[in-house]
N, C-alpha and C. Protein backbone atom coordinates (compact mmCIF):
# COMPACT_ATOMS: atom_id res chain seq x y z
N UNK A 1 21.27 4.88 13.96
CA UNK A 1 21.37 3.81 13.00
C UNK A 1 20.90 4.32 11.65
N UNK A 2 21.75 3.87 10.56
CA UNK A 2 21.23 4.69 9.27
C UNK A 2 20.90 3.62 8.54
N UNK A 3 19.90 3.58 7.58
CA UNK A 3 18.86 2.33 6.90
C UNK A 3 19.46 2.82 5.21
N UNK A 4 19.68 1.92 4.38
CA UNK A 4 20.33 2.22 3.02
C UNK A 4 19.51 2.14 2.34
N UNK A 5 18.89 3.18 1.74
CA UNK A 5 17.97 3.38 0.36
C UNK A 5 18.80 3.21 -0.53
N UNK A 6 17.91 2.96 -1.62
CA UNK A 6 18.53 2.99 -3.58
C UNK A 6 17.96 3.99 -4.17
N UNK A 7 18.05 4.95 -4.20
CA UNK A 7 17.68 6.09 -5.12
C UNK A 7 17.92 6.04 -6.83
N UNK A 8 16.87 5.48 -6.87
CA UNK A 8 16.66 5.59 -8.67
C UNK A 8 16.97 6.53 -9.65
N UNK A 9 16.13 7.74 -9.03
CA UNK A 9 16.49 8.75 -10.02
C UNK A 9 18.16 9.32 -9.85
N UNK A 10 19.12 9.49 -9.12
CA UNK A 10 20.49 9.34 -9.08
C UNK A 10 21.38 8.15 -9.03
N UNK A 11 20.45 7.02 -9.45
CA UNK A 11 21.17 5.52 -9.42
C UNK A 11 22.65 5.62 -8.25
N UNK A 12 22.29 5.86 -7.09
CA UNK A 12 23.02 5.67 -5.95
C UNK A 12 22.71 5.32 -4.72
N UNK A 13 23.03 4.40 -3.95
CA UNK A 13 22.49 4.18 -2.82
C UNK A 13 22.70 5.22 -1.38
N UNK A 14 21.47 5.39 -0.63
CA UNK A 14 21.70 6.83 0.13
C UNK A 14 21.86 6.26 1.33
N UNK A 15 22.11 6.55 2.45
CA UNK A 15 22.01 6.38 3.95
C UNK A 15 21.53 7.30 4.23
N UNK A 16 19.78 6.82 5.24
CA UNK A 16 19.37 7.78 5.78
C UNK A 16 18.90 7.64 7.48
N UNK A 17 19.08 8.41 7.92
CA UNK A 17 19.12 8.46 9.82
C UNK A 17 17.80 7.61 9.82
N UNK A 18 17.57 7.02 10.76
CA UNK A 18 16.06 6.06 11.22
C UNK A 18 15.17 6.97 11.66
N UNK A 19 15.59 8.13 12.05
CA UNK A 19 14.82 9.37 12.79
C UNK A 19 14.60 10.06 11.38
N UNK A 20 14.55 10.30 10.52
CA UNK A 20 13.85 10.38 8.76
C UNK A 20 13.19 9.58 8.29
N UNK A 21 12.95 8.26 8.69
CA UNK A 21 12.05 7.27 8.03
C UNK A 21 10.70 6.98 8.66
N UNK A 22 10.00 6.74 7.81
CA UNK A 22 8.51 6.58 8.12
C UNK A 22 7.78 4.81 7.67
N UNK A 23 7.50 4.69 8.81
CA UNK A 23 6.61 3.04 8.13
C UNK A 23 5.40 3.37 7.99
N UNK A 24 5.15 2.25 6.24
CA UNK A 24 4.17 2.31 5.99
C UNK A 24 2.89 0.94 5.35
N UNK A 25 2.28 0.84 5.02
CA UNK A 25 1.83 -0.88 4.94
C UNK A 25 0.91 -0.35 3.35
N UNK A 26 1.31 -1.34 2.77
CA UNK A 26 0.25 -1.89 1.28
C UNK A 26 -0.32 -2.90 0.97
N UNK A 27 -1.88 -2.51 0.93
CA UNK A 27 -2.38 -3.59 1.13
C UNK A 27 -3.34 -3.58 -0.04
N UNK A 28 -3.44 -5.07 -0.81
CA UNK A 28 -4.13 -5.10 -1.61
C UNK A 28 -5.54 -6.41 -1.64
N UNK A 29 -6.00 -6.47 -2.81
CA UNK A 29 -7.12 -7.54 -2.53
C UNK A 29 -6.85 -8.66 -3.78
N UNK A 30 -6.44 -9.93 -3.38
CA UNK A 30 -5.52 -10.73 -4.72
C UNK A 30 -6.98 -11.03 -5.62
N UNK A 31 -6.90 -11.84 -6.91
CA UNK A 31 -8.13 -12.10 -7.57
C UNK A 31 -8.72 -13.27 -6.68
N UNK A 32 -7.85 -14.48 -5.81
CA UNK A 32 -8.69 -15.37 -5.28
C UNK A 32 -9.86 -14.80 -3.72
N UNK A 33 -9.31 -13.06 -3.64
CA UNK A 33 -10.50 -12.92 -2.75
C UNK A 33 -9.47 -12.44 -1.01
N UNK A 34 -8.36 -13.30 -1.31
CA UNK A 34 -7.12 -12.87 0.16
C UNK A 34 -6.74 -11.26 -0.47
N UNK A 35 -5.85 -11.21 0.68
CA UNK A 35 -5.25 -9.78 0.94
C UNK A 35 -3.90 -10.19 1.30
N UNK A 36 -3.42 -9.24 0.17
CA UNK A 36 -1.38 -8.80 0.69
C UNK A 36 -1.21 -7.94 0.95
N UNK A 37 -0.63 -8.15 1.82
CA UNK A 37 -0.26 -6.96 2.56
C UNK A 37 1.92 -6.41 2.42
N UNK A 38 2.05 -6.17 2.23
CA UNK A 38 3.69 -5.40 2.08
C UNK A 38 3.83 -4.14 2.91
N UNK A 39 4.92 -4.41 3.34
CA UNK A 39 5.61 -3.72 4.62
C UNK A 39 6.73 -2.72 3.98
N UNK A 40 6.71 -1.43 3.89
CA UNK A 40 7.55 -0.35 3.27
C UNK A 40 8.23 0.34 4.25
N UNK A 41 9.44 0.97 4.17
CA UNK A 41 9.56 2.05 4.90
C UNK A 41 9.91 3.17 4.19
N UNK A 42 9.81 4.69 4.47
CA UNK A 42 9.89 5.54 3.13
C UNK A 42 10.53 6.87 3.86
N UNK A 43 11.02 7.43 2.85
CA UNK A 43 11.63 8.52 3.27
C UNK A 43 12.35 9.33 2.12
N UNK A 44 12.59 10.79 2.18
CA UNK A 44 12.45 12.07 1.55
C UNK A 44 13.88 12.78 1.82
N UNK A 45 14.74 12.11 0.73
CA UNK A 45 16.03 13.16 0.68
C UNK A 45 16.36 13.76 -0.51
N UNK A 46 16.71 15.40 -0.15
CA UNK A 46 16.52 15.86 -1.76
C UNK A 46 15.48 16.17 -2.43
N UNK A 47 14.24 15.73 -1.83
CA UNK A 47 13.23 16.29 -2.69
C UNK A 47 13.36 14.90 -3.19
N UNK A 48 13.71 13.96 -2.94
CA UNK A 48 13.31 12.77 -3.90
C UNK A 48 12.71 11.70 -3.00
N UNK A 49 11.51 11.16 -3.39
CA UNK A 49 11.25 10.36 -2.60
C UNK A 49 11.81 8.76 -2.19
N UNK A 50 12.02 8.06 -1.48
CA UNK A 50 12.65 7.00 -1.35
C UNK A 50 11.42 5.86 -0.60
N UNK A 51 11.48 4.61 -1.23
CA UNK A 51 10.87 3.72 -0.46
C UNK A 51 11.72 2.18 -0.40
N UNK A 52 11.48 1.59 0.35
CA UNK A 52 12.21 0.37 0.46
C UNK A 52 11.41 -0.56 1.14
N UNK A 53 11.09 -1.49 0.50
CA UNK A 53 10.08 -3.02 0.71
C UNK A 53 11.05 -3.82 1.63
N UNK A 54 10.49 -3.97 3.01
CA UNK A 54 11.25 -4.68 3.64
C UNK A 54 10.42 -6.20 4.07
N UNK A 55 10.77 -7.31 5.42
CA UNK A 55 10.01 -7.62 5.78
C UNK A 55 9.33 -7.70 6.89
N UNK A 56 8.46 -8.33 7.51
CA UNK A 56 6.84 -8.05 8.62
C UNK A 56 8.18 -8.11 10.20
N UNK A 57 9.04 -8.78 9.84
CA UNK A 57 10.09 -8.81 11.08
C UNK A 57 10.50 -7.43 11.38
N UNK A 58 11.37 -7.21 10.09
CA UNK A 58 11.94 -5.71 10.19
C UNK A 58 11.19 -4.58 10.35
N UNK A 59 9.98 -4.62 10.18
CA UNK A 59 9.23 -3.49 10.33
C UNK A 59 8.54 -3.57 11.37
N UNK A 60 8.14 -4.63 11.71
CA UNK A 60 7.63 -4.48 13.53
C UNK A 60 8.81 -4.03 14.07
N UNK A 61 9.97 -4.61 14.00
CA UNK A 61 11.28 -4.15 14.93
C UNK A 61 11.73 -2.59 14.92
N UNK A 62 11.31 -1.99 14.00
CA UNK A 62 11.49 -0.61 13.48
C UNK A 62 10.78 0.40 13.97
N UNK A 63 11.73 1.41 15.38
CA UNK A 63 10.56 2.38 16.12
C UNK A 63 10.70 3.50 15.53
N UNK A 64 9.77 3.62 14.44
CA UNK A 64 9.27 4.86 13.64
C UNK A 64 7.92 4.98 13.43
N UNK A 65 7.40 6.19 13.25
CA UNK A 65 5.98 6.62 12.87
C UNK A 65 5.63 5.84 11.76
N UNK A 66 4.51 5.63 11.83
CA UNK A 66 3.68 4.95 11.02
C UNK A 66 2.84 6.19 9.56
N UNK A 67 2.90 5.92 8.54
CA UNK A 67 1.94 6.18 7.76
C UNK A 67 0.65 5.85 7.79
């Protein structure tokens, strides 16, 4: 199954194998004191890096290594 990145720096969208992608989680601390958390998956074609913000569904469903 291949997952569609947007590659910025060549403004083109890439397809990359699921067996290349890596999940990863961002988590921050808001000013009222909670935490967000964002669900990424990322991956490296070309020497260019790729990430894509997905959501908490798709990325639990997603059997790849974790960051």
């Amino acid at each position: 199954m291949d997952i569609q990145f947007y590659d910025v720096k060549n403004r083109k969208k890439v397809d990359v194998s699921d067996k290349d992608v890596k999940k990863t989680k961002y988590e921050r601390q808001t000013k009222d004191g909670g935490t967000q958390v964002r669900y990424a998956l990322r991956a490296v074609v070309g020497g260019v890096r790729l990430t894509k913000f997905v959501s908490q569904k798709d990325w639990d469903s997603l059997d790849a290594p974790q960051e």
